[in-house]
N, C-alpha and C. Protein backbone atom coordinates (compact mmCIF):
# COMPACT_ATOMS: atom_id res chain seq x y z
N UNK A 1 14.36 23.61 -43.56
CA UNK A 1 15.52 23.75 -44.37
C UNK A 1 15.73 25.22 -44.69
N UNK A 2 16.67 25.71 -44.39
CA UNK A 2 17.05 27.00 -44.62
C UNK A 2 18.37 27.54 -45.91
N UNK A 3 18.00 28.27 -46.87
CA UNK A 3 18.44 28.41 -47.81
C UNK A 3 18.81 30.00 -47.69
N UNK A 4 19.99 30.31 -48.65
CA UNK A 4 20.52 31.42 -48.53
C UNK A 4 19.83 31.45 -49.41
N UNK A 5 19.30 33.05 -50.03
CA UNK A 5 19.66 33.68 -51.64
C UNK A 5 20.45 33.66 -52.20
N UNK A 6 20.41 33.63 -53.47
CA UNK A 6 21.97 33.92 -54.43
C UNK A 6 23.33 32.94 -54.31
N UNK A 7 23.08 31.80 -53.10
CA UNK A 7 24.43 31.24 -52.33
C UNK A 7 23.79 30.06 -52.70
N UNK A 8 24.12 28.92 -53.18
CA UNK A 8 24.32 27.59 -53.63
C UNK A 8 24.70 27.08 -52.59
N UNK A 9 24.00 25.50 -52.02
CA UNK A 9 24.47 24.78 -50.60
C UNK A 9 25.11 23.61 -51.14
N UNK A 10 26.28 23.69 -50.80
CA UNK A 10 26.61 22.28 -51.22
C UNK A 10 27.31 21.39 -50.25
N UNK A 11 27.08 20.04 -49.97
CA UNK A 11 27.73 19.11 -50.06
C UNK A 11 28.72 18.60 -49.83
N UNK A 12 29.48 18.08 -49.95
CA UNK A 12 30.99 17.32 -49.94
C UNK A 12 30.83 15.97 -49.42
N UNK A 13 30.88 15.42 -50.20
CA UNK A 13 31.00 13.55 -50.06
C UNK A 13 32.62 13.57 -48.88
N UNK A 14 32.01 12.59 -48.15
CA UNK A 14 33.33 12.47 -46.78
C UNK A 14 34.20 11.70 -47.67
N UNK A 15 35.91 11.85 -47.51
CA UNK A 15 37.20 11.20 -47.93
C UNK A 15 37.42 10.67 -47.14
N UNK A 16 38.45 9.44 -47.52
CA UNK A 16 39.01 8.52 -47.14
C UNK A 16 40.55 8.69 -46.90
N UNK A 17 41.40 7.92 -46.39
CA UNK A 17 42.90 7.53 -46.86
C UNK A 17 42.83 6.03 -47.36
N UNK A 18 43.79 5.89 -47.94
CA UNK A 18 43.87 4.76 -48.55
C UNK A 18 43.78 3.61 -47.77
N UNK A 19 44.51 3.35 -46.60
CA UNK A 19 44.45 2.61 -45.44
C UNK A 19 43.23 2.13 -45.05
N UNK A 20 42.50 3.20 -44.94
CA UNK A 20 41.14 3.32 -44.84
C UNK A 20 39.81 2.29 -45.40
N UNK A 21 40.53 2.40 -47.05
CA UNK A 21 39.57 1.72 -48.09
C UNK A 21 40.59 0.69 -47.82
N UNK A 22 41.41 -0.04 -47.68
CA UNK A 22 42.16 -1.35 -47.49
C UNK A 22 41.98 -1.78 -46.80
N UNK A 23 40.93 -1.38 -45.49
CA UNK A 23 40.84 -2.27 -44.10
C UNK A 23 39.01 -2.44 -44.18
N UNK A 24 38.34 -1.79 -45.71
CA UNK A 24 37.16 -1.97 -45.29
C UNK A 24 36.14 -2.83 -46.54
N UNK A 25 35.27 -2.79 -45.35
CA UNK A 25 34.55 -4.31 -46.49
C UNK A 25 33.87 -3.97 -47.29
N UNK A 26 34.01 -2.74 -48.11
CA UNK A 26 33.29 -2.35 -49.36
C UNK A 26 33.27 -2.60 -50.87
N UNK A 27 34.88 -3.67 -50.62
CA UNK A 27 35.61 -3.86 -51.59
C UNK A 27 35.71 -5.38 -51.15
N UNK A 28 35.80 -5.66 -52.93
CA UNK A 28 36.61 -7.26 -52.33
C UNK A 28 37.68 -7.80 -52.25
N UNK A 29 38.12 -8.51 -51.73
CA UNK A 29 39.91 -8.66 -51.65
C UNK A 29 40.72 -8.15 -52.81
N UNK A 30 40.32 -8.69 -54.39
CA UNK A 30 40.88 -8.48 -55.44
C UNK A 30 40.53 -6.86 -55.72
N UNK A 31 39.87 -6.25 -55.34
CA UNK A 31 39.60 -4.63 -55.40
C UNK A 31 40.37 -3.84 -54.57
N UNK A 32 40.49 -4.46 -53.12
CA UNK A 32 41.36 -3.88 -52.28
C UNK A 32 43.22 -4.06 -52.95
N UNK A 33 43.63 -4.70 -53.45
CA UNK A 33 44.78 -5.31 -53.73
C UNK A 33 45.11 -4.48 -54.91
N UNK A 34 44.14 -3.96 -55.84
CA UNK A 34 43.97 -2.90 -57.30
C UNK A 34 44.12 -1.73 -56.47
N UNK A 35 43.17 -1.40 -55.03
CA UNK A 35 43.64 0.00 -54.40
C UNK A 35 44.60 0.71 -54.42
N UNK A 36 45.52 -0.71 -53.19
CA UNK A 36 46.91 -0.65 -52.85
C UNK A 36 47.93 -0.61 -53.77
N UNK A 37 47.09 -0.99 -54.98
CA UNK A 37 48.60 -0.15 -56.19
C UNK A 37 48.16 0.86 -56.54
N UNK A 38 46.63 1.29 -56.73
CA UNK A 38 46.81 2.34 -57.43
C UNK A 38 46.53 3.79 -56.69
N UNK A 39 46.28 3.65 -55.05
CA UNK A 39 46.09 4.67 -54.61
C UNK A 39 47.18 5.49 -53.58
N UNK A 40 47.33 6.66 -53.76
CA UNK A 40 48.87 7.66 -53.07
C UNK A 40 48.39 7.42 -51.95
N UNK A 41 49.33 7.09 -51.23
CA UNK A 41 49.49 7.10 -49.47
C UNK A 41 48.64 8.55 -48.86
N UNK A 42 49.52 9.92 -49.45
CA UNK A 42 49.44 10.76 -49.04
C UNK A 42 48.14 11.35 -49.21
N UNK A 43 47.03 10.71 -50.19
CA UNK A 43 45.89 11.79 -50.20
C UNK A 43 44.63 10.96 -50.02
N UNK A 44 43.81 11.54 -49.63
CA UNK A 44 42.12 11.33 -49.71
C UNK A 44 41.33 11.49 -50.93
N UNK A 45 40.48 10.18 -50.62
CA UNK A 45 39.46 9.90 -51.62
C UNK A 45 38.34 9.91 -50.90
N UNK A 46 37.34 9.86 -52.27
CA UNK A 46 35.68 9.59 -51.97
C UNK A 46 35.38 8.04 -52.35
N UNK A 47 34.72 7.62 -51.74
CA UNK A 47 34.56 6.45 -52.27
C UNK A 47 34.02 6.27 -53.72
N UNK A 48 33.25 7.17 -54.84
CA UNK A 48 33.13 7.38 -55.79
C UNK A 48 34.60 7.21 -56.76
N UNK A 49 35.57 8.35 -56.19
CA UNK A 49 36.75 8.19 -56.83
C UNK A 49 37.15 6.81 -56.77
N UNK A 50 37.74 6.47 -55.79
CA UNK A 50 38.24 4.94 -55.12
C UNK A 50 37.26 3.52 -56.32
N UNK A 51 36.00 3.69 -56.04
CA UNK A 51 35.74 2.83 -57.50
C UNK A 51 36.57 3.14 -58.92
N UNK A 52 36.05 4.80 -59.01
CA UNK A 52 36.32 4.64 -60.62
C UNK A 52 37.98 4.34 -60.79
N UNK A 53 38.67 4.45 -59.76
CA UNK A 53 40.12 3.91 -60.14
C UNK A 53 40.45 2.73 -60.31
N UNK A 54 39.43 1.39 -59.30
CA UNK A 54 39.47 0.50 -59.38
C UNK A 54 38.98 0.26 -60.93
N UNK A 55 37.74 0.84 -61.25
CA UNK A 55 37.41 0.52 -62.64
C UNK A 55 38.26 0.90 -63.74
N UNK A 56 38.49 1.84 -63.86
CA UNK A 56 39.35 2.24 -64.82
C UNK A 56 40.79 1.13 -64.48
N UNK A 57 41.41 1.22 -63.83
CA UNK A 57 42.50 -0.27 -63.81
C UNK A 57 42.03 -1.58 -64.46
N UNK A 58 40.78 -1.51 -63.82
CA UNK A 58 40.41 -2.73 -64.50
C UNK A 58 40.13 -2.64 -66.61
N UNK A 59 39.95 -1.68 -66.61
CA UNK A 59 39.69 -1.84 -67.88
C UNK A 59 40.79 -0.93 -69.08
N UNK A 60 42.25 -1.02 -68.07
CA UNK A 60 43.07 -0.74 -69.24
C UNK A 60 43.89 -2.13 -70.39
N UNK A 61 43.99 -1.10 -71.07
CA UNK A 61 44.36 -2.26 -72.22
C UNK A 61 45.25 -2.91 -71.58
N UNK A 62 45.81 -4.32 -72.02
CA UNK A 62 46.30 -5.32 -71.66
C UNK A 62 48.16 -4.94 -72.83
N UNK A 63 48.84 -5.20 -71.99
CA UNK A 63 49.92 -4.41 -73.14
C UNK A 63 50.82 -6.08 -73.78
């Protein structure tokens, strides 16, 4: 493993498109269906994000 000095290595969790998380089995139907409303066509996610949106939907107040 090779490390710079002074330079921090980082990472980047791979993104998605939405399409993406709608055609895959990480989710369950009723999660995929929370996606497709709540995620923009136009941009990429992590699958980290992609939960917490599902979660957070799930747990807004009821109006």
């Amino acid at each position: 493993m090779s490390k710079k000095v002074g330079q921090l290595e980082q990472t980047t969790a791979p993104t998605y498109t939405k399409a993406q998380f709608l055609a895959s089995s990480r989710f369950t139907a009723a999660q995929r269906d929370i996606l497709a409303a709540v995620l923009a066509d136009d941009k990429t996610y992590t699958d980290d994000e992609a939960r917490k949106a599902v979660e957070s939907y799930l747990r807004k107040e009821v109006k």
